[in-house]
ModelCIF file with pLDDT and N, C-alpha, C, O atoms, coordinates in Angstrom:
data_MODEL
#
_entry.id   MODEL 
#
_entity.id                         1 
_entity.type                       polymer 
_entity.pdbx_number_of_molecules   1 
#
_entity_poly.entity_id                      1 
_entity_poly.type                           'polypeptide(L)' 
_entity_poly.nstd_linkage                   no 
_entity_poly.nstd_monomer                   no 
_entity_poly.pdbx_seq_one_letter_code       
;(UNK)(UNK)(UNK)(UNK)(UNK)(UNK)(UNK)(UNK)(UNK)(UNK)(UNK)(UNK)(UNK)(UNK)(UNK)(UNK)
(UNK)(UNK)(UNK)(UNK)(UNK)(UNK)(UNK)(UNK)(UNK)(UNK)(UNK)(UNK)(UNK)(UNK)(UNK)(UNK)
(UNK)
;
_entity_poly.pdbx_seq_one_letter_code_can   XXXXXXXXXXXXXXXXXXXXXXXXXXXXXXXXX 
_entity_poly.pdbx_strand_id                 A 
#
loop_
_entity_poly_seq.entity_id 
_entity_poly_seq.num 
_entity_poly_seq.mon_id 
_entity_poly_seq.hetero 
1 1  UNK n 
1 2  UNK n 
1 3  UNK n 
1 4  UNK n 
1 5  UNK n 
1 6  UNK n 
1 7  UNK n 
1 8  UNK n 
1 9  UNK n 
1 10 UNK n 
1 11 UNK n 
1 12 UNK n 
1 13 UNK n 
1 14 UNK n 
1 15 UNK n 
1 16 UNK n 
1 17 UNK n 
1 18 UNK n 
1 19 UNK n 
1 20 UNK n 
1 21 UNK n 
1 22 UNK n 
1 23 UNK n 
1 24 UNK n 
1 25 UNK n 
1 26 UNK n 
1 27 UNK n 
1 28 UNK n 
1 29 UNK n 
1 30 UNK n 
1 31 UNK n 
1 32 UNK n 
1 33 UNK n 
#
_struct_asym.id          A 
_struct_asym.entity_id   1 
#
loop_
_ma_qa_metric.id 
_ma_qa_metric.mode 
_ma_qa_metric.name 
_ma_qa_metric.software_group_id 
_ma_qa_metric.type 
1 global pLDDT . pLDDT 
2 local  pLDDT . pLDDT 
#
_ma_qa_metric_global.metric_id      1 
_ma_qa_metric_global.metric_value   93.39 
_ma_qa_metric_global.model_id       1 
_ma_qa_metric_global.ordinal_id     1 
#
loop_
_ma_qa_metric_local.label_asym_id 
_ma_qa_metric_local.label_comp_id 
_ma_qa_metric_local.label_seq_id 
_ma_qa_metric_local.metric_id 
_ma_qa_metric_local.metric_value 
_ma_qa_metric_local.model_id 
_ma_qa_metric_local.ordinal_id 
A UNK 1  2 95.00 1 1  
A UNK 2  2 95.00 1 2  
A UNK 3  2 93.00 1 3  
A UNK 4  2 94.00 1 4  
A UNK 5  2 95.00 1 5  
A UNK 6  2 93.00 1 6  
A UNK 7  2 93.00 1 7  
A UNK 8  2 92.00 1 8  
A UNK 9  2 85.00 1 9  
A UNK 10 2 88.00 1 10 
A UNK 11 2 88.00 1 11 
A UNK 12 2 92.00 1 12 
A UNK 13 2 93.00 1 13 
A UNK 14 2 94.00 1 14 
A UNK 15 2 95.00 1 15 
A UNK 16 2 95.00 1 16 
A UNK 17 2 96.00 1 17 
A UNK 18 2 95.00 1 18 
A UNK 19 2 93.00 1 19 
A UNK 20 2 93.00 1 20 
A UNK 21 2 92.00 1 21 
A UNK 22 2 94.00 1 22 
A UNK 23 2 94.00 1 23 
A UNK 24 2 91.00 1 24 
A UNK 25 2 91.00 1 25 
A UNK 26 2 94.00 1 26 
A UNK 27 2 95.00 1 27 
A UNK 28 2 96.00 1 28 
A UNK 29 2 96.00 1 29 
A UNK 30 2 96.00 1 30 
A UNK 31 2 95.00 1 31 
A UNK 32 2 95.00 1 32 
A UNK 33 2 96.00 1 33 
#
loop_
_atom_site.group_PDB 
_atom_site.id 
_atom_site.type_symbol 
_atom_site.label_atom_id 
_atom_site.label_alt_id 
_atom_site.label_comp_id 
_atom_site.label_asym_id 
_atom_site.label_entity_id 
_atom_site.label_seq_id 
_atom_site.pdbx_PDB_ins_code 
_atom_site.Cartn_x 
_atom_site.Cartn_y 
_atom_site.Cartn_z 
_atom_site.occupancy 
_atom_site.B_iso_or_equiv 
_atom_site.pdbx_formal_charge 
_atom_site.auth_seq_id 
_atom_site.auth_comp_id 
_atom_site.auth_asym_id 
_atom_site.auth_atom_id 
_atom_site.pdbx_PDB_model_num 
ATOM 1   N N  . UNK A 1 1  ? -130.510 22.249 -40.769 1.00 95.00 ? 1  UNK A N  1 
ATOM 2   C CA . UNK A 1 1  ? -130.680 22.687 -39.386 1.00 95.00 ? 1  UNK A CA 1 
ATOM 3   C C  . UNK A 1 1  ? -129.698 23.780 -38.979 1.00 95.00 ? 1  UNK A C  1 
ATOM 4   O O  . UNK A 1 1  ? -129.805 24.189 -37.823 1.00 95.00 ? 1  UNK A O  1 
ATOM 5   N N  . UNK A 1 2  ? -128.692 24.350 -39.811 1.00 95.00 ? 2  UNK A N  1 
ATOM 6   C CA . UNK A 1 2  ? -127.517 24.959 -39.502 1.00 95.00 ? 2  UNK A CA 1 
ATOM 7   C C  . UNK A 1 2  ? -128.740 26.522 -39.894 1.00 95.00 ? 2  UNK A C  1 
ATOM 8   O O  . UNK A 1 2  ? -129.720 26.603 -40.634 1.00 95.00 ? 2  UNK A O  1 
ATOM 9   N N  . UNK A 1 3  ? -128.065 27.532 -38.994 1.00 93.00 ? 3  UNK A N  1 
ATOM 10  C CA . UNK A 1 3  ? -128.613 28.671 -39.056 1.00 93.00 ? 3  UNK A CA 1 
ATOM 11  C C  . UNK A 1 3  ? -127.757 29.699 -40.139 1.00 93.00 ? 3  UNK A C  1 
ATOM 12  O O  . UNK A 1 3  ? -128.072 30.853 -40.427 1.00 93.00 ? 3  UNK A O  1 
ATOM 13  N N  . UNK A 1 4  ? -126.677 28.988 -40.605 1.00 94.00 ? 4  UNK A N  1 
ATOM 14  C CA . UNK A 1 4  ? -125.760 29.615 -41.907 1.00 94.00 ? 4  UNK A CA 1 
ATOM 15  C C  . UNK A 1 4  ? -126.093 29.216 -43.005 1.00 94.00 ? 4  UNK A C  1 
ATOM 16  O O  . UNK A 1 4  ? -125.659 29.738 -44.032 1.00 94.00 ? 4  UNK A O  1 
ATOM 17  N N  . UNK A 1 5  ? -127.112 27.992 -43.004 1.00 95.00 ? 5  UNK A N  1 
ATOM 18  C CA . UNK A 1 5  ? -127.302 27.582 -44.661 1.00 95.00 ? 5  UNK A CA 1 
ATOM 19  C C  . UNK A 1 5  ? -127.708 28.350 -45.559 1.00 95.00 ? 5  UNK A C  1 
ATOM 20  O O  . UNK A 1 5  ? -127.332 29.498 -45.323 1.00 95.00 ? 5  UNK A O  1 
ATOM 21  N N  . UNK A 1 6  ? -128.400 28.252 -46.636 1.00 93.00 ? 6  UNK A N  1 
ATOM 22  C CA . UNK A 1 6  ? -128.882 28.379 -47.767 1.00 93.00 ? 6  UNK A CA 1 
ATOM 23  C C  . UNK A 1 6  ? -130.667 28.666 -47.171 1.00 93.00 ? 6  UNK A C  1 
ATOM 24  O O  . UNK A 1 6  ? -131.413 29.622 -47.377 1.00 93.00 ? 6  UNK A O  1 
ATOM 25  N N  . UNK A 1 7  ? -130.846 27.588 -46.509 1.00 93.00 ? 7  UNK A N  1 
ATOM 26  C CA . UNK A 1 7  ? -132.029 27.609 -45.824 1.00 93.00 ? 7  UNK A CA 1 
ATOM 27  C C  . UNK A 1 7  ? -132.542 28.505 -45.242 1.00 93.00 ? 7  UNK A C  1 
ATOM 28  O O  . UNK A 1 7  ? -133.758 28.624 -45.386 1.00 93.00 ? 7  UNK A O  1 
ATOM 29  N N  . UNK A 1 8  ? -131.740 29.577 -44.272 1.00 92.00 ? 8  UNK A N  1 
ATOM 30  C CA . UNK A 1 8  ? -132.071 30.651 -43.516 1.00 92.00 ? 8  UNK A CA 1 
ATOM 31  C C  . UNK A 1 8  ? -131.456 31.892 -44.217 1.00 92.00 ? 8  UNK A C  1 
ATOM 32  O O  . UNK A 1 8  ? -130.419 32.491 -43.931 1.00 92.00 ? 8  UNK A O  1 
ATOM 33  N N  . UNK A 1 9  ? -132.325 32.123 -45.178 1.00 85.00 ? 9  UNK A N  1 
ATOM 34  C CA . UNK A 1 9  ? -131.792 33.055 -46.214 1.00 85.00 ? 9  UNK A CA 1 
ATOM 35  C C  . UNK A 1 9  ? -131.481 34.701 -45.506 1.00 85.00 ? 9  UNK A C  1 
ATOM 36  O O  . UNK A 1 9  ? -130.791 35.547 -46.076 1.00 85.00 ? 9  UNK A O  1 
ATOM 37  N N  . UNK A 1 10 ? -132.464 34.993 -43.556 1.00 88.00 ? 10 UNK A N  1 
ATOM 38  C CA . UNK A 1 10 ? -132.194 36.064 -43.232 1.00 88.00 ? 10 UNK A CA 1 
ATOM 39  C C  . UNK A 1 10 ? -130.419 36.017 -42.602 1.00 88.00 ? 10 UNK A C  1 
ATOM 40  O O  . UNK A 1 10 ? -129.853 37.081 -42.352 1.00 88.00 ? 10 UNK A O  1 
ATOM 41  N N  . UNK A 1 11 ? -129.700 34.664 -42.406 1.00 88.00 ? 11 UNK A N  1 
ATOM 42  C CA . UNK A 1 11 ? -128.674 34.164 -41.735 1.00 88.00 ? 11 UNK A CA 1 
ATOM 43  C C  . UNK A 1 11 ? -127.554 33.644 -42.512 1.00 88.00 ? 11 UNK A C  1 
ATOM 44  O O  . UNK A 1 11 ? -126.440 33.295 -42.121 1.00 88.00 ? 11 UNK A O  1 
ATOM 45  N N  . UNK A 1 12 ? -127.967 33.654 -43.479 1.00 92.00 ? 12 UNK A N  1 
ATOM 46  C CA . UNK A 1 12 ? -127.116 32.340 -44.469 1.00 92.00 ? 12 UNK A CA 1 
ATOM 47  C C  . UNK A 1 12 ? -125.917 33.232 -44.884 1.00 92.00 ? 12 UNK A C  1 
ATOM 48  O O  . UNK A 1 12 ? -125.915 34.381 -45.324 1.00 92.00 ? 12 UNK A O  1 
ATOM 49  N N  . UNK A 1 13 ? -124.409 31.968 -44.490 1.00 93.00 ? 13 UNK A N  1 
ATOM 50  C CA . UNK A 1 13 ? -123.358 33.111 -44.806 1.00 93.00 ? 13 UNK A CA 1 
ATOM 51  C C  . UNK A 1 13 ? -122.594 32.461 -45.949 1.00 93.00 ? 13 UNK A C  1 
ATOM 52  O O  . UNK A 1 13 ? -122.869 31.270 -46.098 1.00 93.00 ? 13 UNK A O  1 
ATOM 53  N N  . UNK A 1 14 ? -122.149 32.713 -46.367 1.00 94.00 ? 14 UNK A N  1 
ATOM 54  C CA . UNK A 1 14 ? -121.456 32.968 -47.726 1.00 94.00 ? 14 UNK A CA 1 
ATOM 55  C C  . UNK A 1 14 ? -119.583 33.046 -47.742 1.00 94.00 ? 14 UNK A C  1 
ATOM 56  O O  . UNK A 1 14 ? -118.994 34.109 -47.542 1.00 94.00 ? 14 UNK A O  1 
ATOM 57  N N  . UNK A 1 15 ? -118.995 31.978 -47.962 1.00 95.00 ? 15 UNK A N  1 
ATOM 58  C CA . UNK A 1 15 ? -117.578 32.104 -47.824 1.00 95.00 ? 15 UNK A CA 1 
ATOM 59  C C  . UNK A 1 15 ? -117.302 32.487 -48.833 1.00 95.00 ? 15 UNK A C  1 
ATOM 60  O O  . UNK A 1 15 ? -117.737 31.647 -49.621 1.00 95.00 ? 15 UNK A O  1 
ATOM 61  N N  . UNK A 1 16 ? -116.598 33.644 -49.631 1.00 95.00 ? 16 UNK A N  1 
ATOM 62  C CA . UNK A 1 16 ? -115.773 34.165 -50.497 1.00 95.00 ? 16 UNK A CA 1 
ATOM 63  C C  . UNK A 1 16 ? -113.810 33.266 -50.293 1.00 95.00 ? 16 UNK A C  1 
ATOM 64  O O  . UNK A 1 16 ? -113.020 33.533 -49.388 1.00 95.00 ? 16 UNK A O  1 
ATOM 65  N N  . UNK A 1 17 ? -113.568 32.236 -51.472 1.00 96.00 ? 17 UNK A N  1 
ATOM 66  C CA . UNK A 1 17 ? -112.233 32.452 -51.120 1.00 96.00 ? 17 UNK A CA 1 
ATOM 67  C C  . UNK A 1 17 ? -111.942 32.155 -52.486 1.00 96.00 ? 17 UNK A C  1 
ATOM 68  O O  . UNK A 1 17 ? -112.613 31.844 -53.470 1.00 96.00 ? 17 UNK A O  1 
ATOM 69  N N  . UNK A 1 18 ? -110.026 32.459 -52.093 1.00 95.00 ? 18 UNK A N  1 
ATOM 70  C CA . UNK A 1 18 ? -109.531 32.960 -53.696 1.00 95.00 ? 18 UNK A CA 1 
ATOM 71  C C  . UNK A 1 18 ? -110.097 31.723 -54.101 1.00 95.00 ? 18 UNK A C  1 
ATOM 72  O O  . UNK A 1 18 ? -110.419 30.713 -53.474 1.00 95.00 ? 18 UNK A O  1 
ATOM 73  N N  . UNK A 1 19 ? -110.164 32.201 -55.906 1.00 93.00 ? 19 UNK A N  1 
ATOM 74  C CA . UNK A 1 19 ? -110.450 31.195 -56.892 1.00 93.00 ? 19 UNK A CA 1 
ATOM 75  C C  . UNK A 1 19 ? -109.185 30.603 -57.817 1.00 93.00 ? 19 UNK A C  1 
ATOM 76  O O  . UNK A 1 19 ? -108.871 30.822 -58.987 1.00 93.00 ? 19 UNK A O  1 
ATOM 77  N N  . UNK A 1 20 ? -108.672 29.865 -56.911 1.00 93.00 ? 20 UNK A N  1 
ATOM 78  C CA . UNK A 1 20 ? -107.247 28.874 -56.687 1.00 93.00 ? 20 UNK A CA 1 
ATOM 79  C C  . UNK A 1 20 ? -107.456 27.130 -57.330 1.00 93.00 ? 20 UNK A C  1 
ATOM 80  O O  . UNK A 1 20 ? -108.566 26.613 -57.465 1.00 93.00 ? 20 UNK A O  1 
ATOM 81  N N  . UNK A 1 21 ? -106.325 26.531 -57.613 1.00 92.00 ? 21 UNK A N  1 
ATOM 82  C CA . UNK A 1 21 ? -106.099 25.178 -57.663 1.00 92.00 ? 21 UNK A CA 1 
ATOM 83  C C  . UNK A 1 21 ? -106.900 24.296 -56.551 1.00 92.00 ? 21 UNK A C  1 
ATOM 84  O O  . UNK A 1 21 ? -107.779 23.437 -56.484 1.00 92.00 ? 21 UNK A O  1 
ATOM 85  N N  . UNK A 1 22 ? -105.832 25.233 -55.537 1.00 94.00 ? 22 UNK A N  1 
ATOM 86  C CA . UNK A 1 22 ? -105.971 24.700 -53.876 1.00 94.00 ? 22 UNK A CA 1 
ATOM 87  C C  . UNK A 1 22 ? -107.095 25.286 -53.407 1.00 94.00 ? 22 UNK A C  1 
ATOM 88  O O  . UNK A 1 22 ? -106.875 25.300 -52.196 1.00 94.00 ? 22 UNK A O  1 
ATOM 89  N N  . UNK A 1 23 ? -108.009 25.709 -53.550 1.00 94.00 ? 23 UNK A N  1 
ATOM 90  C CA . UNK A 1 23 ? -109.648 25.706 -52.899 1.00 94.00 ? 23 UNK A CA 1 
ATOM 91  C C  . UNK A 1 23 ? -110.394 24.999 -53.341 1.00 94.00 ? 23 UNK A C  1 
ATOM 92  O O  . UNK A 1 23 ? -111.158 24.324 -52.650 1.00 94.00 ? 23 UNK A O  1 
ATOM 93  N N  . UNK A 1 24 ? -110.337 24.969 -55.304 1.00 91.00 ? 24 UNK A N  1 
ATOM 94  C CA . UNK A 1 24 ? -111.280 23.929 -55.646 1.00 91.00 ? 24 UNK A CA 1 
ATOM 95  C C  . UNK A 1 24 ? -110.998 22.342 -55.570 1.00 91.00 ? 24 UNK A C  1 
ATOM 96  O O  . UNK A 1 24 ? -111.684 21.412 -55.995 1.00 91.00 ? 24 UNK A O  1 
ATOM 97  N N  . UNK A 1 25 ? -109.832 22.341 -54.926 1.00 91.00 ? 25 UNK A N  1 
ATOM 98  C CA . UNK A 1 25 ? -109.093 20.372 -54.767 1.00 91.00 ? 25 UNK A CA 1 
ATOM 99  C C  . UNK A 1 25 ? -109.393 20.231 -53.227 1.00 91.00 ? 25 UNK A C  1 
ATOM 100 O O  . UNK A 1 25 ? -109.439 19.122 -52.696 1.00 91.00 ? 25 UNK A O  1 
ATOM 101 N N  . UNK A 1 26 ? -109.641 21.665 -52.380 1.00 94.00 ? 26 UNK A N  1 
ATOM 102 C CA . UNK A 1 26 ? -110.019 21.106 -50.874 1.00 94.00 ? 26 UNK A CA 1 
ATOM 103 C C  . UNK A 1 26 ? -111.121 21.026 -50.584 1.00 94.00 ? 26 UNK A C  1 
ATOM 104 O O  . UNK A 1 26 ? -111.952 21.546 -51.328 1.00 94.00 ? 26 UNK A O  1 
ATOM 105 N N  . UNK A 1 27 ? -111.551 20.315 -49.345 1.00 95.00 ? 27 UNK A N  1 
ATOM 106 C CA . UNK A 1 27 ? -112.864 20.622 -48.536 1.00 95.00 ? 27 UNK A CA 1 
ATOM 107 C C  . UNK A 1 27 ? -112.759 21.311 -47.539 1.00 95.00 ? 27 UNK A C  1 
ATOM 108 O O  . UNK A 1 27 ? -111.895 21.143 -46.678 1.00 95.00 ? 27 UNK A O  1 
ATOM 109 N N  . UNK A 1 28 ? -113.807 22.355 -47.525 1.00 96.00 ? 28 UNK A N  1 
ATOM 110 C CA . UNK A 1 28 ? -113.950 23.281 -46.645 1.00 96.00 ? 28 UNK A CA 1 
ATOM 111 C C  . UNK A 1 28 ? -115.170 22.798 -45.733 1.00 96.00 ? 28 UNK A C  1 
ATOM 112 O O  . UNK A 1 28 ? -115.697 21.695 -45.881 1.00 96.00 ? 28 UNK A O  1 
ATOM 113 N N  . UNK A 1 29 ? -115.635 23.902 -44.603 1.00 96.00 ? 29 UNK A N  1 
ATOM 114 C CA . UNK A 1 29 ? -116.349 23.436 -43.387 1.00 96.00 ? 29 UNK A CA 1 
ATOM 115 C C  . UNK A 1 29 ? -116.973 24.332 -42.958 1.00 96.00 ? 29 UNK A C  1 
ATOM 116 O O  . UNK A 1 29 ? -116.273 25.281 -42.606 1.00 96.00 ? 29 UNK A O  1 
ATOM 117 N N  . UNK A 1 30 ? -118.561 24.509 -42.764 1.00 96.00 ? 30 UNK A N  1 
ATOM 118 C CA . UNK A 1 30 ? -119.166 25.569 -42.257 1.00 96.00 ? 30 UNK A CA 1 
ATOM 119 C C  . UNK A 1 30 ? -118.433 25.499 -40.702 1.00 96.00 ? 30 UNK A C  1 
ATOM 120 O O  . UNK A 1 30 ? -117.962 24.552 -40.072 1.00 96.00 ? 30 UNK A O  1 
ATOM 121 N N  . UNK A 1 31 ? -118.572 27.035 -40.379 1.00 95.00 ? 31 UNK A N  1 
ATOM 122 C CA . UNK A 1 31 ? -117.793 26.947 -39.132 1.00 95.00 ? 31 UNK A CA 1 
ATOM 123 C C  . UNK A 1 31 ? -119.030 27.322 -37.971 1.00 95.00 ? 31 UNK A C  1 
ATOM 124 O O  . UNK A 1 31 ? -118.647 27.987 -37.007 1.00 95.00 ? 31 UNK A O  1 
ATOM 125 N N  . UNK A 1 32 ? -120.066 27.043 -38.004 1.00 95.00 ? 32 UNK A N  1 
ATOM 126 C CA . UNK A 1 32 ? -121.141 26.863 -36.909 1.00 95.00 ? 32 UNK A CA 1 
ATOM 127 C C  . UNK A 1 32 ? -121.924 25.631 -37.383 1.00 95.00 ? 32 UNK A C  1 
ATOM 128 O O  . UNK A 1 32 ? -123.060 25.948 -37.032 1.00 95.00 ? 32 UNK A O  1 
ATOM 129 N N  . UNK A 1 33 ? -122.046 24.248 -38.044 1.00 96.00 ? 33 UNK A N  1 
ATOM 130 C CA . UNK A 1 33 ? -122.031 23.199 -38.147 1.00 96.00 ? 33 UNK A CA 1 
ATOM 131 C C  . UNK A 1 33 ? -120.857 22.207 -38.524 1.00 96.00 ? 33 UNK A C  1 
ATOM 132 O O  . UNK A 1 33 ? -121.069 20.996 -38.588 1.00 96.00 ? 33 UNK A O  1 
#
């Protein structure tokens, strides 16, 4: 239902972050769901 998913391929956004220890051990959070 989020207008950033995967789903709304004209909307869907895409977080780029470094490729770190500490990004792949956290959870991250769409920031409009």
């Amino acid at each position: 239902t989020c207008k950033a998913s995967v789903y709304f391929h004209d909307s869907v956004r895409i977080t780029d972050l470094p490729f770190t220890a500490l990004t792949l051990t956290s959870e991250h959070y769409c920031s409009i769901c």
